[in-house]
C-alpha atoms as a PDB file:
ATOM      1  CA  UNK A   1      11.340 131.501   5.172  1.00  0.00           C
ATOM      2  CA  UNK A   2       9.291 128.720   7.539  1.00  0.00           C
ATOM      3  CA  UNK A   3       9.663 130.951  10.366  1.00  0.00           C
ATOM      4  CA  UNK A   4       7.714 134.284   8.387  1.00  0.00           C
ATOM      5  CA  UNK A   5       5.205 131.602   6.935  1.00  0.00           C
ATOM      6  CA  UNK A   6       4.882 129.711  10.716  1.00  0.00           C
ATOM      7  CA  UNK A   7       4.943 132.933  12.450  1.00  0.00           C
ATOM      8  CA  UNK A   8       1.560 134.252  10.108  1.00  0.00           C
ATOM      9  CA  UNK A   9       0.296 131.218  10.205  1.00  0.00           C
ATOM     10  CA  UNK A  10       0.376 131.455  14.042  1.00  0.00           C
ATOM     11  CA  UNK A  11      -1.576 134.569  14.325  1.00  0.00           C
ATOM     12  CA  UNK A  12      -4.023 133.113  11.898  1.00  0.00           C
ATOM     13  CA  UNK A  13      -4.319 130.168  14.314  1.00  0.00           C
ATOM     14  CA  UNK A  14      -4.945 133.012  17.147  1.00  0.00           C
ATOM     15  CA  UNK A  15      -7.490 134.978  14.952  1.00  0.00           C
ATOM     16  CA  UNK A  16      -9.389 131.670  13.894  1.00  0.00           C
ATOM     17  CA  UNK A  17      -9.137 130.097  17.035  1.00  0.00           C
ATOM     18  CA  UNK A  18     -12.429 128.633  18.835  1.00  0.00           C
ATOM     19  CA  UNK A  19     -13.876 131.221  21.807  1.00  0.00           C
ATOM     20  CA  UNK A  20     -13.318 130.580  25.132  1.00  0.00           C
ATOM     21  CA  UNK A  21     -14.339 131.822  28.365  1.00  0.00           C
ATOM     22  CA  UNK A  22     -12.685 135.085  28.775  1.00  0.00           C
ATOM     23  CA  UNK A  23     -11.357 135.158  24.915  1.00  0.00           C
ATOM     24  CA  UNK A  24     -11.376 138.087  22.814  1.00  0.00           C
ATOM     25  CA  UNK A  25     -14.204 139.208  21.041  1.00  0.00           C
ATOM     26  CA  UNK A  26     -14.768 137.944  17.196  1.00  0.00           C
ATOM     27  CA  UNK A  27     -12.473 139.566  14.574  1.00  0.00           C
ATOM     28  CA  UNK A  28     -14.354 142.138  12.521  1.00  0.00           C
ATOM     29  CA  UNK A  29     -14.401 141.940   9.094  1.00  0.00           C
ATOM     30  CA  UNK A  30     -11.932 144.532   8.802  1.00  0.00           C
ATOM     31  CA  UNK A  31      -9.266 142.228  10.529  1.00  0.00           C
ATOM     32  CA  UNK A  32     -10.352 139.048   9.156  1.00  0.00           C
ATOM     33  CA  UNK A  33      -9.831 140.953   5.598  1.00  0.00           C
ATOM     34  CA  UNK A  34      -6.708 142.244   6.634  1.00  0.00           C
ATOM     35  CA  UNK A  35      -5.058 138.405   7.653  1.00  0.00           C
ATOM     36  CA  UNK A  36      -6.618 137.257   4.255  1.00  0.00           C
ATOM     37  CA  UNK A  37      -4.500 140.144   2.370  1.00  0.00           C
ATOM     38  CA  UNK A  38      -1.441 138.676   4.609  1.00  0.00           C
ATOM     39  CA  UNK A  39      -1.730 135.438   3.494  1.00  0.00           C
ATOM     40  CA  UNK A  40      -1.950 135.716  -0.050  1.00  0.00           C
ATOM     41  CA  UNK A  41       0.790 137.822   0.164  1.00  0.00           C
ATOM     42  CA  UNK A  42       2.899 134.927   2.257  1.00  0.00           C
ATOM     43  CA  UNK A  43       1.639 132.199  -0.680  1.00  0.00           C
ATOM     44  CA  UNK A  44       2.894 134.629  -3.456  1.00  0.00           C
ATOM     45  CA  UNK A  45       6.342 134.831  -1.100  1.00  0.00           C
ATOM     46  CA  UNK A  46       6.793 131.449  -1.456  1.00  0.00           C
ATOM     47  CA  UNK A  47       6.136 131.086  -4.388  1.00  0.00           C
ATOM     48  CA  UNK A  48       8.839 133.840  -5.706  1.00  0.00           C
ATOM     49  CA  UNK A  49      11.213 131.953  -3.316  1.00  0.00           C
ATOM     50  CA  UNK A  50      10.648 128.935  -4.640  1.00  0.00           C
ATOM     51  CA  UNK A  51      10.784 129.732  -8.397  1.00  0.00           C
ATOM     52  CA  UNK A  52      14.119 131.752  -7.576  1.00  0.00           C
ATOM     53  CA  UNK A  53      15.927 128.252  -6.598  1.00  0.00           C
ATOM     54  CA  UNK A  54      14.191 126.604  -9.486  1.00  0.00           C
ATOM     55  CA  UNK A  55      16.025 128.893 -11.801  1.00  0.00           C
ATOM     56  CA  UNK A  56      18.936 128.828 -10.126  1.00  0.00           C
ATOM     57  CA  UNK A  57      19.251 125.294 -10.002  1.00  0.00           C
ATOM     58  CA  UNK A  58      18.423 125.792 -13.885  1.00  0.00           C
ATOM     59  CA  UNK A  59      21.296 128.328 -14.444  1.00  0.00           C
ATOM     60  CA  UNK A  60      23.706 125.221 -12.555  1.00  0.00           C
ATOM     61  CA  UNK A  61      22.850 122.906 -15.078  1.00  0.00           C
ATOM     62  CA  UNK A  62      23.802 124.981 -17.852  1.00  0.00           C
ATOM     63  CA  UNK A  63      27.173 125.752 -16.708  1.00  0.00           C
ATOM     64  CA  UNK A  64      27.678 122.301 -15.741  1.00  0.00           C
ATOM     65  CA  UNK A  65      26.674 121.435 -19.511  1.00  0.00           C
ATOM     66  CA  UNK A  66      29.258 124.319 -20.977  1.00  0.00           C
ATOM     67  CA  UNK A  67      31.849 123.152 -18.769  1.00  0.00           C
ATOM     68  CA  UNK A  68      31.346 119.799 -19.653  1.00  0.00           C
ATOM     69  CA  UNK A  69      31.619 121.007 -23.361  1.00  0.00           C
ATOM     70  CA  UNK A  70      34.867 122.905 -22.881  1.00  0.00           C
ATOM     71  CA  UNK A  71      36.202 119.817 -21.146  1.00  0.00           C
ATOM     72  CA  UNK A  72      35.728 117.594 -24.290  1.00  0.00           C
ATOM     73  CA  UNK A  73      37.062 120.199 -26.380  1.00  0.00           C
ATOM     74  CA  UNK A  74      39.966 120.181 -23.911  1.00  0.00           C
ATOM     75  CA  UNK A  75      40.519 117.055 -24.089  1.00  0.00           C
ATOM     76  CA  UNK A  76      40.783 117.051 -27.945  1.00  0.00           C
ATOM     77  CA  UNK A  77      43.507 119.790 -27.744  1.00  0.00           C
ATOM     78  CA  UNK A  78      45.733 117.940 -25.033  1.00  0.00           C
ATOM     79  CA  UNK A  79      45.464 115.016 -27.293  1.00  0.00           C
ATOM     80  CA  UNK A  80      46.885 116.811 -30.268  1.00  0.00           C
ATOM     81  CA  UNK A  81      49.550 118.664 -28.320  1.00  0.00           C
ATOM     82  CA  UNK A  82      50.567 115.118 -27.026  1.00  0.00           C
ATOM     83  CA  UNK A  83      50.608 113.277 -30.795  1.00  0.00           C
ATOM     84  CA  UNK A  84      52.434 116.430 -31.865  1.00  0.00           C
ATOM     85  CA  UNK A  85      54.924 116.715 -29.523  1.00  0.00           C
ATOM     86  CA  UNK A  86      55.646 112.787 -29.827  1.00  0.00           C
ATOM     87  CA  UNK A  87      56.031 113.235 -33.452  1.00  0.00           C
ATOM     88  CA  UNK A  88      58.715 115.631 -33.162  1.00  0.00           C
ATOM     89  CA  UNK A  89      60.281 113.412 -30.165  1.00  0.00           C
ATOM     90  CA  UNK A  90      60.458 110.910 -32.788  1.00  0.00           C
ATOM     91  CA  UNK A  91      61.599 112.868 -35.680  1.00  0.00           C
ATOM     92  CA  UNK A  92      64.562 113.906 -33.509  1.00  0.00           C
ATOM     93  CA  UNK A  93      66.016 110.638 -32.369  1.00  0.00           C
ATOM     94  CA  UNK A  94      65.771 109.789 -35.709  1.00  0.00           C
ATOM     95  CA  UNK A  95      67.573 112.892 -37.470  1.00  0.00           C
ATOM     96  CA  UNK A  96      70.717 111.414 -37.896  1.00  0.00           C
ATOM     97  CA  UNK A  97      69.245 109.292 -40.969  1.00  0.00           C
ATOM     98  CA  UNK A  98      66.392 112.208 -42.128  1.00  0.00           C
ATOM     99  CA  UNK A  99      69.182 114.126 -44.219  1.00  0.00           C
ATOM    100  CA  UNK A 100      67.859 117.980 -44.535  1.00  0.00           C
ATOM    101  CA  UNK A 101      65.503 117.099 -42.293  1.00  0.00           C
ATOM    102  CA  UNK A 102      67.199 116.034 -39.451  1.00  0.00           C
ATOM    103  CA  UNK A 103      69.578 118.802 -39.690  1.00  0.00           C
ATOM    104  CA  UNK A 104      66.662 121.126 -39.362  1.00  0.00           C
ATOM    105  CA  UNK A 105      65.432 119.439 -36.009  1.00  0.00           C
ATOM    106  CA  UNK A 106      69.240 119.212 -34.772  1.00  0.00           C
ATOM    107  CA  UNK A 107      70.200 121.675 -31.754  1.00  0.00           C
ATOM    108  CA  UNK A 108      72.753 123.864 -34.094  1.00  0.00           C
ATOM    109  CA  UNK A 109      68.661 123.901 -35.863  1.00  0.00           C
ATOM    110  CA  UNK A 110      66.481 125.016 -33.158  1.00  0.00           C
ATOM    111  CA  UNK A 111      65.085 121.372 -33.314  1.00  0.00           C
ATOM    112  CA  UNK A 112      65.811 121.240 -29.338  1.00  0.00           C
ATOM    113  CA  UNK A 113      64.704 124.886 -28.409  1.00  0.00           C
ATOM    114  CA  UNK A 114      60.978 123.579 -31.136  1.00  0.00           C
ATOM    115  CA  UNK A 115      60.754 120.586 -28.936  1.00  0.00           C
ATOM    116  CA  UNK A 116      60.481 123.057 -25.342  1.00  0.00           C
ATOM    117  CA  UNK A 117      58.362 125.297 -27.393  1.00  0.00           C
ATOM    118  CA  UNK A 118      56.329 122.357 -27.720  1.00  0.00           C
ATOM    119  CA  UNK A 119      56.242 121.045 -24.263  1.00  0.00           C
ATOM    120  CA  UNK A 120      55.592 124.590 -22.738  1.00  0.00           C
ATOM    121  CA  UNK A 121      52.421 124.881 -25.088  1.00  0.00           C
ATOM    122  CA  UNK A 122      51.483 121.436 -24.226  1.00  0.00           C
ATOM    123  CA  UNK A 123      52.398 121.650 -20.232  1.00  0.00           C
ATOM    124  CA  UNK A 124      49.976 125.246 -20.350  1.00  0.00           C
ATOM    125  CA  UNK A 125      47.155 122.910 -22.227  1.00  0.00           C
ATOM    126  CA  UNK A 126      47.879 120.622 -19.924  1.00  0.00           C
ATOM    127  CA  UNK A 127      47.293 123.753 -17.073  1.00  0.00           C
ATOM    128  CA  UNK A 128      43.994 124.552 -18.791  1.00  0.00           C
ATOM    129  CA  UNK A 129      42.712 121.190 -19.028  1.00  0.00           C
ATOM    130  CA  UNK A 130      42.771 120.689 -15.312  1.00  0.00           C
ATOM    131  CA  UNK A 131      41.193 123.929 -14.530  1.00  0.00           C
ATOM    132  CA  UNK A 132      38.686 123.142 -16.775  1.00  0.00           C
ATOM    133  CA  UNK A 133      38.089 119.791 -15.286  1.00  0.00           C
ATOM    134  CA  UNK A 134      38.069 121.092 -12.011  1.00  0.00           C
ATOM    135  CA  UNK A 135      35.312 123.830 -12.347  1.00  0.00           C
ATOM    136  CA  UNK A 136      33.113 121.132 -14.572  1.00  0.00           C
ATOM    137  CA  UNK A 137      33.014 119.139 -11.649  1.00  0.00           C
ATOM    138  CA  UNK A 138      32.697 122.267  -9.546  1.00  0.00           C
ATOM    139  CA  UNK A 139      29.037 123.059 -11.288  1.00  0.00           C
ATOM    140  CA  UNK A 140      28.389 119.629 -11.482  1.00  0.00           C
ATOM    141  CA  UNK A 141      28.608 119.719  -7.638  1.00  0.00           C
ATOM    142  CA  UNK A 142      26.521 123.004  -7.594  1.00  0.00           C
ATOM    143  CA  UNK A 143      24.264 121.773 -10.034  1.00  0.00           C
ATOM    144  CA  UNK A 144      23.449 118.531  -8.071  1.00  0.00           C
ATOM    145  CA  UNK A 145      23.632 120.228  -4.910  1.00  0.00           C
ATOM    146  CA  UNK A 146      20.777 122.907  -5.917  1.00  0.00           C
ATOM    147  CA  UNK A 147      18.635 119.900  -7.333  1.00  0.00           C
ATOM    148  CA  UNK A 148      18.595 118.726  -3.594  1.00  0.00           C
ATOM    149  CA  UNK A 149      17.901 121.610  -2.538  1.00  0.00           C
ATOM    150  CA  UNK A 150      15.054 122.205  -4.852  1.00  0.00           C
ATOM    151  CA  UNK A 151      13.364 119.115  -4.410  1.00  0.00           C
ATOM    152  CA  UNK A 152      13.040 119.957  -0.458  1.00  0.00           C
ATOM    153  CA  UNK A 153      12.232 123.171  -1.137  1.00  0.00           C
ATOM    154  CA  UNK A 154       9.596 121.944  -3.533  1.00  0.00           C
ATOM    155  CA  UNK A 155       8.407 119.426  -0.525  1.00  0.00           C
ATOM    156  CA  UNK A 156       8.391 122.547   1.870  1.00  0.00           C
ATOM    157  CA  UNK A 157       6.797 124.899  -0.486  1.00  0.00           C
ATOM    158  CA  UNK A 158       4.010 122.351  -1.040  1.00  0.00           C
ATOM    159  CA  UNK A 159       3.046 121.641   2.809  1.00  0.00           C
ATOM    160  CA  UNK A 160       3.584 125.598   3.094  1.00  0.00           C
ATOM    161  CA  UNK A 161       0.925 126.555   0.629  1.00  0.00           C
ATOM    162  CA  UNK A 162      -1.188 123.661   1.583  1.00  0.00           C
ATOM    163  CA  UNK A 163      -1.348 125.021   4.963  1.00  0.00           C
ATOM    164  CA  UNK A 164      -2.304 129.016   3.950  1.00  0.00           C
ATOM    165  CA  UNK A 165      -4.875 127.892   1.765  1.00  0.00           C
ATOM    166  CA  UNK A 166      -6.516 126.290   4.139  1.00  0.00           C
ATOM    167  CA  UNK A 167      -6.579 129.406   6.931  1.00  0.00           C
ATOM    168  CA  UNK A 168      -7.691 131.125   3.741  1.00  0.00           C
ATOM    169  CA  UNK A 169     -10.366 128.962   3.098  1.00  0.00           C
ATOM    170  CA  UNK A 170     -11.217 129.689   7.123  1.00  0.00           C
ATOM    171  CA  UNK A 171     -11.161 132.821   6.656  1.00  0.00           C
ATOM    172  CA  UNK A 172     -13.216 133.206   3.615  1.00  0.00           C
ATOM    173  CA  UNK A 173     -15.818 131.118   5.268  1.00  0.00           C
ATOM    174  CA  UNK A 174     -15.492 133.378   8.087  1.00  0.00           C
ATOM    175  CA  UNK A 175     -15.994 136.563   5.999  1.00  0.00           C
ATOM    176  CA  UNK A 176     -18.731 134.746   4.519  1.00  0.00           C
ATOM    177  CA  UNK A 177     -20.456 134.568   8.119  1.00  0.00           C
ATOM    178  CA  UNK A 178     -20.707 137.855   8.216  1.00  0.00           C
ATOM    179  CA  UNK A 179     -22.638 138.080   4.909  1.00  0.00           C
ATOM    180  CA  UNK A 180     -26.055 139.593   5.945  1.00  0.00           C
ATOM    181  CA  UNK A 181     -29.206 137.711   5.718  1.00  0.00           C
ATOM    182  CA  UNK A 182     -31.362 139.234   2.532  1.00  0.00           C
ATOM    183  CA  UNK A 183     -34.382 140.716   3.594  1.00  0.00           C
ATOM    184  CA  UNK A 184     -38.178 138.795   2.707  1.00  0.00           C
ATOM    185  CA  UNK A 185     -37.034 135.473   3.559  1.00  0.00           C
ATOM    186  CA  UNK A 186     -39.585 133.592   5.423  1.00  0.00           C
ATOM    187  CA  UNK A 187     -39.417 130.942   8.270  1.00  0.00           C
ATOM    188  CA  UNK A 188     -40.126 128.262   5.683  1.00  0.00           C
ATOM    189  CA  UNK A 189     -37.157 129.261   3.440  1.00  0.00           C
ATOM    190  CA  UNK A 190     -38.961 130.950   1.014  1.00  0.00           C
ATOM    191  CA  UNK A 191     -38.969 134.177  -0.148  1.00  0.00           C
ATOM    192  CA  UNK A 192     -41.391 137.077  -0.340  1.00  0.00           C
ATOM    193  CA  UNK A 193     -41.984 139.117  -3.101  1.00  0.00           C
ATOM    194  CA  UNK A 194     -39.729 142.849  -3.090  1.00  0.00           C
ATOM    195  CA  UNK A 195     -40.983 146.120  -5.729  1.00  0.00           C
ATOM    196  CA  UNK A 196     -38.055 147.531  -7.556  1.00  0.00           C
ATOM    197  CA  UNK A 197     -37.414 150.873  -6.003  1.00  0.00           C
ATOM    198  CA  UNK A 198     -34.846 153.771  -6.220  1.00  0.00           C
ATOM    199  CA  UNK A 199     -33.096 155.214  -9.442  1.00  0.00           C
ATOM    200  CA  UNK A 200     -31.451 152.072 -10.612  1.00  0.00           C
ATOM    201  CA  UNK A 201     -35.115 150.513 -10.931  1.00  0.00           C
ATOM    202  CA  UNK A 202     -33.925 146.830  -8.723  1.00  0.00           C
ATOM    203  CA  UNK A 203     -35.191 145.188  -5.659  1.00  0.00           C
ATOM    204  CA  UNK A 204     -33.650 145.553  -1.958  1.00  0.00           C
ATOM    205  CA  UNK A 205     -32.032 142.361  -2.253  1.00  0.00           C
ATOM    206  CA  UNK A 206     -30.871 142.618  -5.637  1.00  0.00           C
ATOM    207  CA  UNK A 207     -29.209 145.725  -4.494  1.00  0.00           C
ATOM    208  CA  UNK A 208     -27.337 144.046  -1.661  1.00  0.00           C
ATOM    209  CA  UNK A 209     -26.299 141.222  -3.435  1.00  0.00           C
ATOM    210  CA  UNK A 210     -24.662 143.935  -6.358  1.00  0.00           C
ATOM    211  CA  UNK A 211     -22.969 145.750  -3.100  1.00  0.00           C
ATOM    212  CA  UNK A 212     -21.728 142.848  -1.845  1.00  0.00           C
ATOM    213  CA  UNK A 213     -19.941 141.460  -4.926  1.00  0.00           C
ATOM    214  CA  UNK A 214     -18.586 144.958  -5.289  1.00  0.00           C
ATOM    215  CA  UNK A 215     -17.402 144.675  -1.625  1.00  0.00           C
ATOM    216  CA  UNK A 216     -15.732 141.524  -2.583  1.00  0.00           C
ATOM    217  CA  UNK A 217     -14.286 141.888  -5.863  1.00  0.00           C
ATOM    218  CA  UNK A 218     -12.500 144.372  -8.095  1.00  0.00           C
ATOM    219  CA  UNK A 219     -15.050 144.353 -10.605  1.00  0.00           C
ATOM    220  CA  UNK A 220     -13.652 146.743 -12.941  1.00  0.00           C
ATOM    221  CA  UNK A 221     -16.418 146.728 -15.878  1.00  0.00           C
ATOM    222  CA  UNK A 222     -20.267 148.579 -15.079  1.00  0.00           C
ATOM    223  CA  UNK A 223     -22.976 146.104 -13.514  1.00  0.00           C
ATOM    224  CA  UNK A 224     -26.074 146.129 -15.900  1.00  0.00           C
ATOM    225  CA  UNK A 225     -29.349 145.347 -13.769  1.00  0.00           C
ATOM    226  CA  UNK A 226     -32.558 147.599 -14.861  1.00  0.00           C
ATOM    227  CA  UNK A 227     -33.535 146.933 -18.707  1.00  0.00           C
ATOM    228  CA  UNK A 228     -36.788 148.007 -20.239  1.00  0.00           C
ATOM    229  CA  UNK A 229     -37.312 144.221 -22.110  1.00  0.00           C
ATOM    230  CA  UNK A 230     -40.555 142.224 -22.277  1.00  0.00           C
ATOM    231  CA  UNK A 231     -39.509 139.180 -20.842  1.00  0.00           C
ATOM    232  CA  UNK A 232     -36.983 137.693 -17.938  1.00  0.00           C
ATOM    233  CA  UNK A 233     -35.665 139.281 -14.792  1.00  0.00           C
ATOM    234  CA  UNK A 234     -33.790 142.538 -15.871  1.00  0.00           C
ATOM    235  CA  UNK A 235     -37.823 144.468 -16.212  1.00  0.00           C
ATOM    236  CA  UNK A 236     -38.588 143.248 -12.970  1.00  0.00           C
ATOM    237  CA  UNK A 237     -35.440 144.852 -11.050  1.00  0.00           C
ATOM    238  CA  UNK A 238     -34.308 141.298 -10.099  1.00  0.00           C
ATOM    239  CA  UNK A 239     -31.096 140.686 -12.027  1.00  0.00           C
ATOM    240  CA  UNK A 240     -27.916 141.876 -13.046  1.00  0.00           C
ATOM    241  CA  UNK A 241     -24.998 141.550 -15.107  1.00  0.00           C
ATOM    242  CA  UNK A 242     -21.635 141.230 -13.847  1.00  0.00           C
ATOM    243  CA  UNK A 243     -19.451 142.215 -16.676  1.00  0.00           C
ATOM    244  CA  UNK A 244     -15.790 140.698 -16.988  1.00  0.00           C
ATOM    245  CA  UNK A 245     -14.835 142.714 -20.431  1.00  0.00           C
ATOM    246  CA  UNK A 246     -16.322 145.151 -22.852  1.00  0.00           C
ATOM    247  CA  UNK A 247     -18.138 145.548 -26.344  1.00  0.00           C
ATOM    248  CA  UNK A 248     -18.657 141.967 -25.947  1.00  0.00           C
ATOM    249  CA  UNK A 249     -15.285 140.500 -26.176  1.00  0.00           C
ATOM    250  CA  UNK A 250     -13.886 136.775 -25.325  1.00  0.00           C
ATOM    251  CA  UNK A 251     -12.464 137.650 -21.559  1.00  0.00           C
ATOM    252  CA  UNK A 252      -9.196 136.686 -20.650  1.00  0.00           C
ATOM    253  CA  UNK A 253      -8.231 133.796 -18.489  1.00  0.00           C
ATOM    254  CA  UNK A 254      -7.462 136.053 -15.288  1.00  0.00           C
ATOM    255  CA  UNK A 255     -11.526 137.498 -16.538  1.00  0.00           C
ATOM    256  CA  UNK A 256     -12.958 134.105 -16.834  1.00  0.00           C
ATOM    257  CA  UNK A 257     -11.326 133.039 -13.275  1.00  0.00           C
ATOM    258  CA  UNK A 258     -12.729 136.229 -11.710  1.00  0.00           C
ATOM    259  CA  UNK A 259     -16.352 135.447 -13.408  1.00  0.00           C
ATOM    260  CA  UNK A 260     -15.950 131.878 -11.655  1.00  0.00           C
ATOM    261  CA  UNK A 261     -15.390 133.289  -8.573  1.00  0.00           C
ATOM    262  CA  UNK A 262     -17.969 135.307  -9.042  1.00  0.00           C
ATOM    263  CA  UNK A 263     -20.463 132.597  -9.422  1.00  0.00           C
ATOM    264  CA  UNK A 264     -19.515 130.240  -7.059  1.00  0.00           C
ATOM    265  CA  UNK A 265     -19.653 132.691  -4.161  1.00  0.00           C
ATOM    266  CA  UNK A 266     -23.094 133.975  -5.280  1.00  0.00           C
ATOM    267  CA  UNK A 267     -24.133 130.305  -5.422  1.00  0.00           C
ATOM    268  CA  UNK A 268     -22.166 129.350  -1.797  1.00  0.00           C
ATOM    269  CA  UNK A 269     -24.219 132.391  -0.084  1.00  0.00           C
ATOM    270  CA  UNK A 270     -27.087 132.287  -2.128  1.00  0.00           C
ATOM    271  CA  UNK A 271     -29.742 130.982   0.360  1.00  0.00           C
ATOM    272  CA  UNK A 272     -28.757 133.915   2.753  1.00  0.00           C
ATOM    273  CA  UNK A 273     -29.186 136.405  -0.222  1.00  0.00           C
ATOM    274  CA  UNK A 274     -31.888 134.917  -2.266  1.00  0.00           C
ATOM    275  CA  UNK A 275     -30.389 134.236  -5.335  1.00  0.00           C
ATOM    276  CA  UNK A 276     -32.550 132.168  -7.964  1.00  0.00           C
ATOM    277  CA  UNK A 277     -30.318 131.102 -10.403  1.00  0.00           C
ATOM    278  CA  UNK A 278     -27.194 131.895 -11.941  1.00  0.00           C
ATOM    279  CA  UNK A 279     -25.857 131.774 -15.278  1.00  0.00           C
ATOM    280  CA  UNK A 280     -22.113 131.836 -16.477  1.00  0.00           C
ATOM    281  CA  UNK A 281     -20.676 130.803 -20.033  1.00  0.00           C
ATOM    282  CA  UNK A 282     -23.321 128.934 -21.580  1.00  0.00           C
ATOM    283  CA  UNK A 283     -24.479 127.242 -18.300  1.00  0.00           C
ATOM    284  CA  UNK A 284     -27.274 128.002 -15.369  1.00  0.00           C
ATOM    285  CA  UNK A 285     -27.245 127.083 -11.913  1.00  0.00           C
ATOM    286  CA  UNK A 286     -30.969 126.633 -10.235  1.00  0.00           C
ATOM    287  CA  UNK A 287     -30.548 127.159  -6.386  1.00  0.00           C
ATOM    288  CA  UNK A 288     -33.380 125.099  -6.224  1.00  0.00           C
ATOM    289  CA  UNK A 289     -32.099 122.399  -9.006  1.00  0.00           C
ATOM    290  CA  UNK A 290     -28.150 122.362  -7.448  1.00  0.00           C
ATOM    291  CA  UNK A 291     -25.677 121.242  -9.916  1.00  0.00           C
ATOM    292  CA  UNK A 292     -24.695 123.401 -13.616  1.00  0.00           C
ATOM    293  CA  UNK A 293     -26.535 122.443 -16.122  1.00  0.00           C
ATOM    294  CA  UNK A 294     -25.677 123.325 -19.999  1.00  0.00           C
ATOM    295  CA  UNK A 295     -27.987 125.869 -22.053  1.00  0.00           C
ATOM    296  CA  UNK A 296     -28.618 126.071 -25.662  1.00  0.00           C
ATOM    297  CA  UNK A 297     -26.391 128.247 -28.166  1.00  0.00           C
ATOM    298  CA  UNK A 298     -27.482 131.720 -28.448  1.00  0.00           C
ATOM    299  CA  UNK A 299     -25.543 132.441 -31.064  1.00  0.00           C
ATOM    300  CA  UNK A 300     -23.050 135.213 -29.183  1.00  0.00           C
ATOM    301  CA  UNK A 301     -20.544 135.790 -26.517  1.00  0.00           C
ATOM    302  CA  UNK A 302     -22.827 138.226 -24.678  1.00  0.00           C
ATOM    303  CA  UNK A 303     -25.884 135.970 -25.417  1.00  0.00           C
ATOM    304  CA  UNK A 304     -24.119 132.546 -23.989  1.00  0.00           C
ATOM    305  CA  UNK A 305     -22.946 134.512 -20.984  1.00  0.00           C
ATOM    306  CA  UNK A 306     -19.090 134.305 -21.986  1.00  0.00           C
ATOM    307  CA  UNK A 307     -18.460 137.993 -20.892  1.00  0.00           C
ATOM    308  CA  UNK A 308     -20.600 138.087 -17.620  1.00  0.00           C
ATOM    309  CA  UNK A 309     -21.892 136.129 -14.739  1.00  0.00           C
ATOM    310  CA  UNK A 310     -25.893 136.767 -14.802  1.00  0.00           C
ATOM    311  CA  UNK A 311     -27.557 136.455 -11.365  1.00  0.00           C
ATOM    312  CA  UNK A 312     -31.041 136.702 -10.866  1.00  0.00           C
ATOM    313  CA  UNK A 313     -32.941 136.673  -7.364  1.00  0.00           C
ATOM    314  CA  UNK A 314     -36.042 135.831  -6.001  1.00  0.00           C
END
């Protein structure tokens, strides 16, 4: 398993390492997307891997507890063969003075051939007792033994994922390099003015930013930009809403991750793209004022921004 994980994490190291003279040329987007898809898919390996032992080491326990359960009732049995077999040892010796009774347990009786009976049945509870015993302390072996083995697998899996999530934090940050500057933006860092153009009625840079989320995540819901309102940024061709559900239902956590994702990279490349603001459940973030900031209740889902991330440019 540390070899696969070192061995990707070694080309990452190539693919992210610093230029030199005589070095390959930059990775293209294409590739760096490409070792980003091969990580996640080595953090979700590990993670399998590592879940598989913890149940395992789960599935020990529980024999360990059931054999330890048959043991006790084991040991309950052997204890009542023994009484009952020293009962009738007892009974014997003393048959000469138990009248019908001890002619019952005497040899012309049976009494002797009762007595083997006995000690056979108790001899093969005997049998089963130890084989019990042995396999409880067989899974209690296992059982400890997987525990050790879990807790370094836990220590490995840790360092392992610690380590991909950083080379995919390098990565993103690369792919985020090659994020295009928005046109309009002026020397000072300001931005000049852009008409909304084309059928869907939005700006230049609006437009890029909307390809570029697109480009970037599975946004599986339509992207509302152009409305005919009096007021705000939708009649002016300079916002749009990313939707994470429909007909203005609660998302789901996986939706409400995705929308934060959403927002933070619009806000991380926001002064190449010229976003504004942004606005995501029931809170705005001015690119000029950094830092969320709470809004007033709207009264809705849709209204307080629960089912989309709003983004607005200059």
């Amino acid at each position: 398993m540390a070899a696969a994980v070192l061995a990707t994490f070694t080309t990452a190291g190539l693919l992210l390492g610093t230029a030199t003279a005589g070095a390959a040329p930059k990775p293209s987007e294409k590739q760096l997307k490409a070792q980003l898809e091969s990580l996640g898919k080595q953090v979700d390996k590990l993670i399998g891997q590592y879940n598989a032992k913890r149940v395992a080491a789960a599935e020990a326990k529980t024999a360990e507890k059931a054999a330890r359960s048959r043991l006790k009732a084991s040991e309950k049995g052997l204890q009542a063969a023994q009484a009952q077999v020293g009962d009738l040892a007892q009974l014997q010796y003393q048959a000469g003075n138990l009248g019908m009774a001890g002619q019952l347990l005497s040899p012309g009786y049976g009494g002797a051939a009762l007595l083997t009976q006995l000690r056979d049945e108790q001899e093969a509870k005997i049998a089963r007792f130890a084989a019990v015993r042995d396999e409880r302390k067989k899974a209690s072996d296992d059982a400890a033994l997987l525990t050790e083995r879990l807790r370094a697998d836990m220590a490995e899996v840790k360092d392992r994922r610690e380590e991909a999530e950083k080379l995919i934090d390098q990565i993103t940050d690369k792919l985020d390099t090659l994020v295009p500057t928005a046109p309009g933006k002026r020397a000072n860092g300001s931005w000049a003015p852009e008409l909304p153009a084309g059928g869907d009625n939005i700006t230049p840079r609006m437009r890029l930013i909307r390809a570029e989320i697109k480009d970037h995540f599975a946004m599986r819901f339509p992207i509302g930009c152009y409305r005919a309102e009096n007021s705000g940024e939708h009649p002016l061709g300079r916002a749009c809403d990313f939707m994470l559900s429909s007909g203005g239902a609660m998302p789901s956590a996986p939706q409400v991750a995705l929308g934060e994702q959403v927002a933070a990279w619009a806000i991380k490349n926001g002064g190449k793209l010229g976003v504004k603001y942004v606005i995501y459940r029931q809170r705005i973030y001015n690119m000029g004022f950094p830092g969320w900031r709470a809004m007033e209740n709207r009264g809705g889902i849709t209204a307080n921004h629960f089912d989309h991330v709003h983004i607005s440019m200059y």
